[in-house]
Protein backbone atom coordinates (compact mmCIF):
# COMPACT_ATOMS: atom_id res chain seq x y z
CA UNK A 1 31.97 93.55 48.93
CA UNK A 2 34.33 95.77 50.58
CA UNK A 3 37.16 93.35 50.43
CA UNK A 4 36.23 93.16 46.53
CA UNK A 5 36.95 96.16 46.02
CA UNK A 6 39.72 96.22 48.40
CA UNK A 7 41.52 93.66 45.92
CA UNK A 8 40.17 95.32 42.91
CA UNK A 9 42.40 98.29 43.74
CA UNK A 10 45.59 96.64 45.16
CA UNK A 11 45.39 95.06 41.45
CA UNK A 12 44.63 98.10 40.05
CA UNK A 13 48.02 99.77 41.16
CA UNK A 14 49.81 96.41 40.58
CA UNK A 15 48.86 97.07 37.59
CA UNK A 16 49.69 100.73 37.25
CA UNK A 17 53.06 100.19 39.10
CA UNK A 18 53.92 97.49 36.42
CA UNK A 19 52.84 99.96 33.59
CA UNK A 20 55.37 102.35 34.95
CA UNK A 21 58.13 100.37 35.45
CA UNK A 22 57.42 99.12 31.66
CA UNK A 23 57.27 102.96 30.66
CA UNK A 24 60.75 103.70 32.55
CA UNK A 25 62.24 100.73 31.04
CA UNK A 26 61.35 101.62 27.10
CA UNK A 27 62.32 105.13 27.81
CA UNK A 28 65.87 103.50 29.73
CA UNK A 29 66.42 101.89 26.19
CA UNK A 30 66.22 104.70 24.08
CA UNK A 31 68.04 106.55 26.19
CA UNK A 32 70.60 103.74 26.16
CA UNK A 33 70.50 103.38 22.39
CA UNK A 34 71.12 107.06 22.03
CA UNK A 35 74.17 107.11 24.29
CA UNK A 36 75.62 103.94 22.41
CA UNK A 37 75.12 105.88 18.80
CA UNK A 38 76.53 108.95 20.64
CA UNK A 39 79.40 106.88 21.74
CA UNK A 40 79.86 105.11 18.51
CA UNK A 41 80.29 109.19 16.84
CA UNK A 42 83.15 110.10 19.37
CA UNK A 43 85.16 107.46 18.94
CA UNK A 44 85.16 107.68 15.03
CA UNK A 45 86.28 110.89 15.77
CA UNK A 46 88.75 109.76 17.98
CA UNK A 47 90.24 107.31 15.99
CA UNK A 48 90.52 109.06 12.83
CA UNK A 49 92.45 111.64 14.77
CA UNK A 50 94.79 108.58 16.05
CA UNK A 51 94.83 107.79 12.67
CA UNK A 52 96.09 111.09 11.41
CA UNK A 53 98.65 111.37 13.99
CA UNK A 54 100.22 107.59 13.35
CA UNK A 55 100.79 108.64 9.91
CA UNK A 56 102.58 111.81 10.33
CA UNK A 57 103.47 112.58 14.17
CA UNK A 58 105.27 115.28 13.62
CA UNK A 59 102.13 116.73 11.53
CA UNK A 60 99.14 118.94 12.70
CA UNK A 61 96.19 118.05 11.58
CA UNK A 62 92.80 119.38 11.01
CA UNK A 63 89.09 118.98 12.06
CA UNK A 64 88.26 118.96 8.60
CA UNK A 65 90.67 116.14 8.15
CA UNK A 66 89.45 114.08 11.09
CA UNK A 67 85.85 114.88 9.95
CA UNK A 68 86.83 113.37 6.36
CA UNK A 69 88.59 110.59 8.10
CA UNK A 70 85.52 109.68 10.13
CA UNK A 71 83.37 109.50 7.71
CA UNK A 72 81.01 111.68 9.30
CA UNK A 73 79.85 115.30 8.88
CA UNK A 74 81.25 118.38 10.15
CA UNK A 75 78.02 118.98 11.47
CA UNK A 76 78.25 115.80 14.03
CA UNK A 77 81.58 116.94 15.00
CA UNK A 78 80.75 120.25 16.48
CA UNK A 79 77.63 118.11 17.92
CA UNK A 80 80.28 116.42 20.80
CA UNK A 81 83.28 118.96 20.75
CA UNK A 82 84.06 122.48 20.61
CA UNK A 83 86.86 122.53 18.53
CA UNK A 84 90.07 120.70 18.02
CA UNK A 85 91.33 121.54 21.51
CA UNK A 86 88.13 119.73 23.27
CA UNK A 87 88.98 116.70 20.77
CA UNK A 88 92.90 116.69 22.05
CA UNK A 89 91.99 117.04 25.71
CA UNK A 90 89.57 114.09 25.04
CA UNK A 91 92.11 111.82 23.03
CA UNK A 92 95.17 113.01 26.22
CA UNK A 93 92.30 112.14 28.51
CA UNK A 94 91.83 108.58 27.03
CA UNK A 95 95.68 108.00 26.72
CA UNK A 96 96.13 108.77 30.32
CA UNK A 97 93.80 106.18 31.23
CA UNK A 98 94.94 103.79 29.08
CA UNK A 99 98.44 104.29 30.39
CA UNK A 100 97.67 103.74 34.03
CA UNK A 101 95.43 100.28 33.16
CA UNK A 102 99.01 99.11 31.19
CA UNK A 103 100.94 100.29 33.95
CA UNK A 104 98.93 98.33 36.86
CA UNK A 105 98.62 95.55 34.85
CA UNK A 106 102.70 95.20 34.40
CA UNK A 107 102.78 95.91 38.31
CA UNK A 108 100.58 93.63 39.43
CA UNK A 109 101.65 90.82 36.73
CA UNK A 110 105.29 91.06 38.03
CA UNK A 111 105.18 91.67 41.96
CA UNK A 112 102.94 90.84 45.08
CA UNK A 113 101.39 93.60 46.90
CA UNK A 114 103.48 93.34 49.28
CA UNK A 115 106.55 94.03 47.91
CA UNK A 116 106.07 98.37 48.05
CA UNK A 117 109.81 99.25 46.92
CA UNK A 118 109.84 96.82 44.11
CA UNK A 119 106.55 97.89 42.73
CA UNK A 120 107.23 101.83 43.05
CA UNK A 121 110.27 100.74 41.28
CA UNK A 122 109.20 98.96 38.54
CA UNK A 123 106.53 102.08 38.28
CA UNK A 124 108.96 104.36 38.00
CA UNK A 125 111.18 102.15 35.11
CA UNK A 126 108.16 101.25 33.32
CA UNK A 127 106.97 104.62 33.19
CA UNK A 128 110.06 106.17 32.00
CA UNK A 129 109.94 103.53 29.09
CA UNK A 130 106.36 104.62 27.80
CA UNK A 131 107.60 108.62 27.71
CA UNK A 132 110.99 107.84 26.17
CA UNK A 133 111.36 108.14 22.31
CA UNK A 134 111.57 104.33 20.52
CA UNK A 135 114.75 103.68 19.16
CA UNK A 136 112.97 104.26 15.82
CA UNK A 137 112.59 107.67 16.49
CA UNK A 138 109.06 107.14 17.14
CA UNK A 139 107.64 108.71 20.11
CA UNK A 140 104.76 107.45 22.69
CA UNK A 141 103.13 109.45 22.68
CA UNK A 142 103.53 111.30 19.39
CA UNK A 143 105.34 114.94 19.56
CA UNK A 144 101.68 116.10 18.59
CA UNK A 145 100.23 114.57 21.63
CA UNK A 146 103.53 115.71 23.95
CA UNK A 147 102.76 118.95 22.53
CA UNK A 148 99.75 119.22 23.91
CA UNK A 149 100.12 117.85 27.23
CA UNK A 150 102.93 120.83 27.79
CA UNK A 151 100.64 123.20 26.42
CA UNK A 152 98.05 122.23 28.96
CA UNK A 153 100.33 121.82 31.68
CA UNK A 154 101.42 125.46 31.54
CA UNK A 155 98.62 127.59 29.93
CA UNK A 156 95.83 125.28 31.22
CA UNK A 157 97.13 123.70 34.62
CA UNK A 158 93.31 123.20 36.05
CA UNK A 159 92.27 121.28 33.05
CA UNK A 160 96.03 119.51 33.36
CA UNK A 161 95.04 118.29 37.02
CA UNK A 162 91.83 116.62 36.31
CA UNK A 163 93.78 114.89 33.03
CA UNK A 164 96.50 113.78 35.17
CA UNK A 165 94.68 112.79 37.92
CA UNK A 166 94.56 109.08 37.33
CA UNK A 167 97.86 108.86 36.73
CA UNK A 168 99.03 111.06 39.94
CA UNK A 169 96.46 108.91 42.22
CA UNK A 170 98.42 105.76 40.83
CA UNK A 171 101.76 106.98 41.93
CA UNK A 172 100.13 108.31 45.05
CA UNK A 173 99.14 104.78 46.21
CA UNK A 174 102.87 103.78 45.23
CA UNK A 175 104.48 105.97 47.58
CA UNK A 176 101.53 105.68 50.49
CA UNK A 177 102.12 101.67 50.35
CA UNK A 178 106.12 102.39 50.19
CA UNK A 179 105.62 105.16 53.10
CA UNK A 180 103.55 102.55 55.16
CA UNK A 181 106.40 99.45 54.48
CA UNK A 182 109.04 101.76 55.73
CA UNK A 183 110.92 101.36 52.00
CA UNK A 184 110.79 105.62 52.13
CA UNK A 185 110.29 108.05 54.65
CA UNK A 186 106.96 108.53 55.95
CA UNK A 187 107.15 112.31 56.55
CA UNK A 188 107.12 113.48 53.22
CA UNK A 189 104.15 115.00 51.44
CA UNK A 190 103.11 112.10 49.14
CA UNK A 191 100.88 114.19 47.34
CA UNK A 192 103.71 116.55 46.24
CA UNK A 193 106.25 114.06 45.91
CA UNK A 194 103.94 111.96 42.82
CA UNK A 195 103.90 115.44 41.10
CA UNK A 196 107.12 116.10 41.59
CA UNK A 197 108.05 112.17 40.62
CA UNK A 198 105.92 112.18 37.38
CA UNK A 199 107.15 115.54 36.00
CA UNK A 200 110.84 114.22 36.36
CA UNK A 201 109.68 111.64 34.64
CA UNK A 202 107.74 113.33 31.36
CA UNK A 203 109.97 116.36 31.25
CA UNK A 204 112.92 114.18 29.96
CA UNK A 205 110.78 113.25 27.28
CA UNK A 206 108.80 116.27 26.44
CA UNK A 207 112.05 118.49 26.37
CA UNK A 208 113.47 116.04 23.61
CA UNK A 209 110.09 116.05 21.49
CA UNK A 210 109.58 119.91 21.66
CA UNK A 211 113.08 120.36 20.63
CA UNK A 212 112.49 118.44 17.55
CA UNK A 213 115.69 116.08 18.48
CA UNK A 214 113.99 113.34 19.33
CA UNK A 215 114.49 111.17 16.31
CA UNK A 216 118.66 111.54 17.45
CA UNK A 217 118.32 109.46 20.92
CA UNK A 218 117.99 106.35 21.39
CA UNK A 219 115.79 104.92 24.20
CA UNK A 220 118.91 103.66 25.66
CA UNK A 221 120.53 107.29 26.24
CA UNK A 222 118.74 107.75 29.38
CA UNK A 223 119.36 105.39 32.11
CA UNK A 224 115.83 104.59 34.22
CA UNK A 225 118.05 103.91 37.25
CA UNK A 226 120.04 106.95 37.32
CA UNK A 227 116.42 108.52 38.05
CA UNK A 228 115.15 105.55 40.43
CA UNK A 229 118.39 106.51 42.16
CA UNK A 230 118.54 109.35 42.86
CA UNK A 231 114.53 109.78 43.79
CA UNK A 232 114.92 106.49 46.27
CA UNK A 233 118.23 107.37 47.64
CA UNK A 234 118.67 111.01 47.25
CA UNK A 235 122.43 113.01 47.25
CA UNK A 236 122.97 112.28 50.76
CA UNK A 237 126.23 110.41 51.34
């Protein structure tokens, strides 16, 4: 009788343990089916403000605007940002990300691993391509965009960090794997020198944006290996 009842109960919280498990999983799919509506709502926003800026780069626009755009309410915006500035650092944040997954991808399609001095090379020419002005006149990213990311570099350099940090931890592995194949010298600090690398890199651009002269130079103005130069080899005779 005893080992009845025994069994009886290891069933019973079977039972209750599958019960649970069932509970966590419906809640686990509302939950999930909230987050994908929630992320379905920001990026509406975040398009239409991609939108906006396509159309007219060298135009501000407006929350109202990318609420209209959107197709959603004004409401639902303020439900995921704070203003426009939360929506810029969000769109910066995404294009920074989307930058470094282009960039490793041209990297790693063209050269081995192994090859440290061709790939921080190819980094830094590649690079310098994406920040230059098109021969159009049209800037990646748009002087909107640029705008920005000066703004938060100098009046918001903590928020600036964690934006750039993808990008900075990409050139840091550059220079670590050039450092450790003995293509550059080994007793610099890396962590300085991808800072140092990347704003050499933007400023050109940035400067050329903010001045509102961009639409006058030609991608071909600036020579990529005049930089690569002078950061690989230095002034040293």
């Amino acid at each position: 009788m005893a080992k009845s009842k025994s069994a009886a109960g290891a069933a019973g919280a079977a039972k209750g343990d599958d019960a649970l498990s069932r509970r966590e999983m419906a809640v686990a799919r509302s939950l999930d089916t909230a987050r994908a509506r929630a992320e379905n709502r920001v990026q509406q926003f975040l398009d239409a403000a991609v939108e906006l800026m396509d159309e007219d780069p060298n135009r501000d626009f407006t929350v109202q605007e990318v609420v209209d755009r959107s197709g959603q309410s004004l409401r639902s915006f303020y439900q995921y940002f704070d203003g426009k500035y939360e929506l810029l650092l969000a769109l910066f944040e995404e294009s920074v990300r989307a930058t470094v997954a282009a960039l490793r991808s041209s990297i790693d399609a063209a050269l081995p691993a192994g090859d440290a001095a061709a790939r921080l090379r190819t980094f830094v020419i590649e690079y310098h391509a994406m920040c230059r002005p098109s021969r159009s006149g049209r800037a990646r990213p748009t002087p909107g965009m640029s705008r920005f990311a000066q703004q938060l570099l100098t009046e918001h350099p903590k928020e600036a960090a964690v934006a750039f940090r993808p990008l900075v931890e990409l050139t840091r592995g550059l220079l670590d794997d050039a450092a450790a194949a003995g293509a550059i010298r080994d007793d610099l600090d890396r962590e300085l020198l991808a800072g140092v690398l990347l704003q050499a890199i933007m400023f050109n651009s940035f400067a050329t944006i903010i001045s509102g002269k961009a639409t006058a130079i030609a991608a071909a103005d600036a020579d990529p290996e005049v930089m690569w130069g002078l950061f690989f080899q230095g002034m040293e005779r």
